[in-house]
Protein backbone atom coordinates (compact mmCIF):
# COMPACT_ATOMS: atom_id res chain seq x y z
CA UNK A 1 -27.62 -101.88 -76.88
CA UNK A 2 -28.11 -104.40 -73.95
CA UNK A 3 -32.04 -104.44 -74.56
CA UNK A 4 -31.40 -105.36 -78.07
CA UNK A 5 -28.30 -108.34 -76.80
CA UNK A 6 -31.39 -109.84 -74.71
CA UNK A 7 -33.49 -109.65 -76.36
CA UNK A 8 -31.17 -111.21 -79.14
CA UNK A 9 -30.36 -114.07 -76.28
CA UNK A 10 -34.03 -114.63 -75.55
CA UNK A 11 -34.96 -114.98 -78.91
CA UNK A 12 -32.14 -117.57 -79.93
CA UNK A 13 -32.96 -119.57 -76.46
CA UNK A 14 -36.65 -119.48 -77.25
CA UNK A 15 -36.06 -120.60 -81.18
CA UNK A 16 -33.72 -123.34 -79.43
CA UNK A 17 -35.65 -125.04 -77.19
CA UNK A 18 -38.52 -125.05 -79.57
CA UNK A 19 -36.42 -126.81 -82.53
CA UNK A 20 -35.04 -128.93 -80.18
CA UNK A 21 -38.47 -129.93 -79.28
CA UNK A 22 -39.51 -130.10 -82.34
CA UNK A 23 -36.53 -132.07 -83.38
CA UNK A 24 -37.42 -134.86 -80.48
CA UNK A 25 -41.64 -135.06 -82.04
CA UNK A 26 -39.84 -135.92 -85.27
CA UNK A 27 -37.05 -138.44 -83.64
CA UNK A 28 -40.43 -140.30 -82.22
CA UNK A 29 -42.85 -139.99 -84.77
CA UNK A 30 -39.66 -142.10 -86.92
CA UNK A 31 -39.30 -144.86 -83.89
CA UNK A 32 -42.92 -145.48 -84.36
CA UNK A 33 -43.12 -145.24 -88.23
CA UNK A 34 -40.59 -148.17 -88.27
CA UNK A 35 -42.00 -149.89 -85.64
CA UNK A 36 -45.70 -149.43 -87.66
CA UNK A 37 -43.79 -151.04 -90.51
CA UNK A 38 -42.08 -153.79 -88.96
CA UNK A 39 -45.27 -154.84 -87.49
CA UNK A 40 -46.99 -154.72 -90.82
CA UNK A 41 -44.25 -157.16 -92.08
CA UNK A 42 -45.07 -159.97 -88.92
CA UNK A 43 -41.41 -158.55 -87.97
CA UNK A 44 -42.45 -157.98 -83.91
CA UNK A 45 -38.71 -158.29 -83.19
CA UNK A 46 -38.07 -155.50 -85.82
CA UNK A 47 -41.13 -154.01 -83.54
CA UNK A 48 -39.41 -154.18 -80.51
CA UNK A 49 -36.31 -152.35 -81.79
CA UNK A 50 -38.62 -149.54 -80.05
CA UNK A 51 -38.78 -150.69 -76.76
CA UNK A 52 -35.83 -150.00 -74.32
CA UNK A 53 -33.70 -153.41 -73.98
CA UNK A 54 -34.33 -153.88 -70.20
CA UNK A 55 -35.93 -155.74 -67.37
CA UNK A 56 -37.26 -152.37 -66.60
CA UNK A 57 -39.30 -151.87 -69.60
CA UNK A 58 -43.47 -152.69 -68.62
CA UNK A 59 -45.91 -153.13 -70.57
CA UNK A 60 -49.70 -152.72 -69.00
CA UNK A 61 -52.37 -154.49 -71.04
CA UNK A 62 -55.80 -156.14 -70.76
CA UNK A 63 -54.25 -159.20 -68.99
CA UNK A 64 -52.08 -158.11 -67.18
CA UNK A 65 -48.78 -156.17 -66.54
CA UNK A 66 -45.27 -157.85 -68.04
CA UNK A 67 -41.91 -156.50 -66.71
CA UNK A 68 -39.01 -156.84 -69.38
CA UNK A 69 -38.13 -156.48 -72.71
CA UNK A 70 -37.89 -160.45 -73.35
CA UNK A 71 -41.04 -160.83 -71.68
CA UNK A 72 -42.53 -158.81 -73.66
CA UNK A 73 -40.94 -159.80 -76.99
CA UNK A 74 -42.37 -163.46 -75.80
CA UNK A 75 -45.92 -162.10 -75.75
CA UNK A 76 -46.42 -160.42 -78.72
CA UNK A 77 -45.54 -163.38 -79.62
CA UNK A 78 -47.67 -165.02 -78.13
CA UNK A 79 -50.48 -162.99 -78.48
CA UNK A 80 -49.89 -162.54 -82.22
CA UNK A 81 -48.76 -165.59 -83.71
CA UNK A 82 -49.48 -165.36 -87.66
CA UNK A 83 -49.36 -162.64 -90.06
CA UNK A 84 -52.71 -163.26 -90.08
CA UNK A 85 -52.75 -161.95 -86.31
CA UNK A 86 -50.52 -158.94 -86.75
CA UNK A 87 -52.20 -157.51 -90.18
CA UNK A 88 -51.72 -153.79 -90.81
CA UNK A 89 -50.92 -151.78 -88.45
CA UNK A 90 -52.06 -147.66 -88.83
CA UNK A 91 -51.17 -145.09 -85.88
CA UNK A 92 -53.29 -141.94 -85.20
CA UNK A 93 -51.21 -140.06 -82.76
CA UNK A 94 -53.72 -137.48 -80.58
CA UNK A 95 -50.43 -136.08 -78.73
CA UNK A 96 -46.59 -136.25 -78.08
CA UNK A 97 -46.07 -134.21 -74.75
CA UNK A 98 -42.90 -133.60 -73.01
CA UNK A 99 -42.68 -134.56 -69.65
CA UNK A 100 -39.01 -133.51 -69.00
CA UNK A 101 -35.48 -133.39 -70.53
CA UNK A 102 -35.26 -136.49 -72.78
CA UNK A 103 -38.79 -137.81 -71.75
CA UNK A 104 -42.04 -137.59 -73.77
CA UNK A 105 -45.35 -139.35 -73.48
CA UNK A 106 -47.40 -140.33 -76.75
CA UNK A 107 -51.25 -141.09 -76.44
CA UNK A 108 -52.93 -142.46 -79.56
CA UNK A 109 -55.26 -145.20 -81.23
CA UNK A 110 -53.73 -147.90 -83.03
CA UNK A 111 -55.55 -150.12 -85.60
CA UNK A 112 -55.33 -153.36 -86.82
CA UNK A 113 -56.47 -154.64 -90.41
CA UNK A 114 -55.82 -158.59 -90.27
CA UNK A 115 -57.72 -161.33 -91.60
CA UNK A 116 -58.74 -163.23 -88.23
CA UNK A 117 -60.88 -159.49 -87.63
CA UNK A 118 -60.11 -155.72 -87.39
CA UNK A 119 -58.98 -154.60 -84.03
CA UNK A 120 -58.38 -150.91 -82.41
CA UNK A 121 -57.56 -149.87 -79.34
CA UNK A 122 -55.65 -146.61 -77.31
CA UNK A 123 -52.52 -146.80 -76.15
CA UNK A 124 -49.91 -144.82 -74.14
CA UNK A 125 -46.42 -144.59 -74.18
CA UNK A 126 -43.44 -143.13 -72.52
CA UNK A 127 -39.94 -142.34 -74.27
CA UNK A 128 -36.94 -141.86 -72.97
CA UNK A 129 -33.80 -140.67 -74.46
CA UNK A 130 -31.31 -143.22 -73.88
CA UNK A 131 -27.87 -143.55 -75.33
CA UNK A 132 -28.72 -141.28 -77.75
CA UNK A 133 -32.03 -143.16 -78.77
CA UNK A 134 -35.47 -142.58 -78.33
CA UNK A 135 -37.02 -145.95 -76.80
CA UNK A 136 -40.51 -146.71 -74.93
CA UNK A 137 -39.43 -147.52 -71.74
CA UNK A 138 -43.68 -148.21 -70.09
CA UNK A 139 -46.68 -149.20 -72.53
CA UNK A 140 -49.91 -149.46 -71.68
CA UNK A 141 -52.59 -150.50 -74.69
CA UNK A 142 -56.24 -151.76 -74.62
């Protein structure tokens, strides 16, 4: 009878952990299905509802690294000033790994179908539970 309770226990904790993991992919893959949209609508502040609200978000791309949410908000901006510049915006997502409780990194190739020319790249992001949201608190795209 105690074999059979844990394995019982072992069984429920394995099943567990593995929906709950499961359940965090899917929390994710959401943030960056609206964030796919938003950008595909010239909405980069509906875009940034992603990132984590903080001086202590960075972002790491080809010129340079920018420390802050604002900062960041200001160049996208910048860097995308029409809806000509933003265009379509399509995700393929090559992995989602957990790096510990509440914390995930997501490598992938993003594309870009705009009429001033096509552009792709990779990226890399990290996401962090907080408040009971899944934000990207460190990007880093080329």
């Amino acid at each position: 009878m105690k074999k059979i309770l844990l394995v019982f226990c072992l069984l429920t904790a394995f099943f567990s952990f593995s929906q709950t993991e499961e359940d965090d992919k899917k929390a994710i893959n959401k943030v960056l299905k609206k964030q796919r949209l938003a950008w595909s609508k010239n909405d980069i502040e509906g875009f940034m509802e992603g990132y984590w609200k903080s001086d202590s978000l960075t972002f790491y791309g080809a010129n340079g690294v920018v420390n802050g949410w604002e900062a960041t908000l200001e160049r996208y901006k910048r860097a995308y000033p029409t809806a000509d510049h933003t265009g379509t915006l399509s995700f393929k997502i090559n992995a989602i790994n957990k790096i510990e409780t509440n914390s995930y990194y997501v490598l992938g190739e993003f594309h870009l179908k705009r009429e001033v020319g096509n552009a792709d790249g990779f990226f890399m992001v990290v996401f962090k539970k907080i408040n009971g949201e899944w934000k990207i608190i460190a990007d880093t795209s080329s």
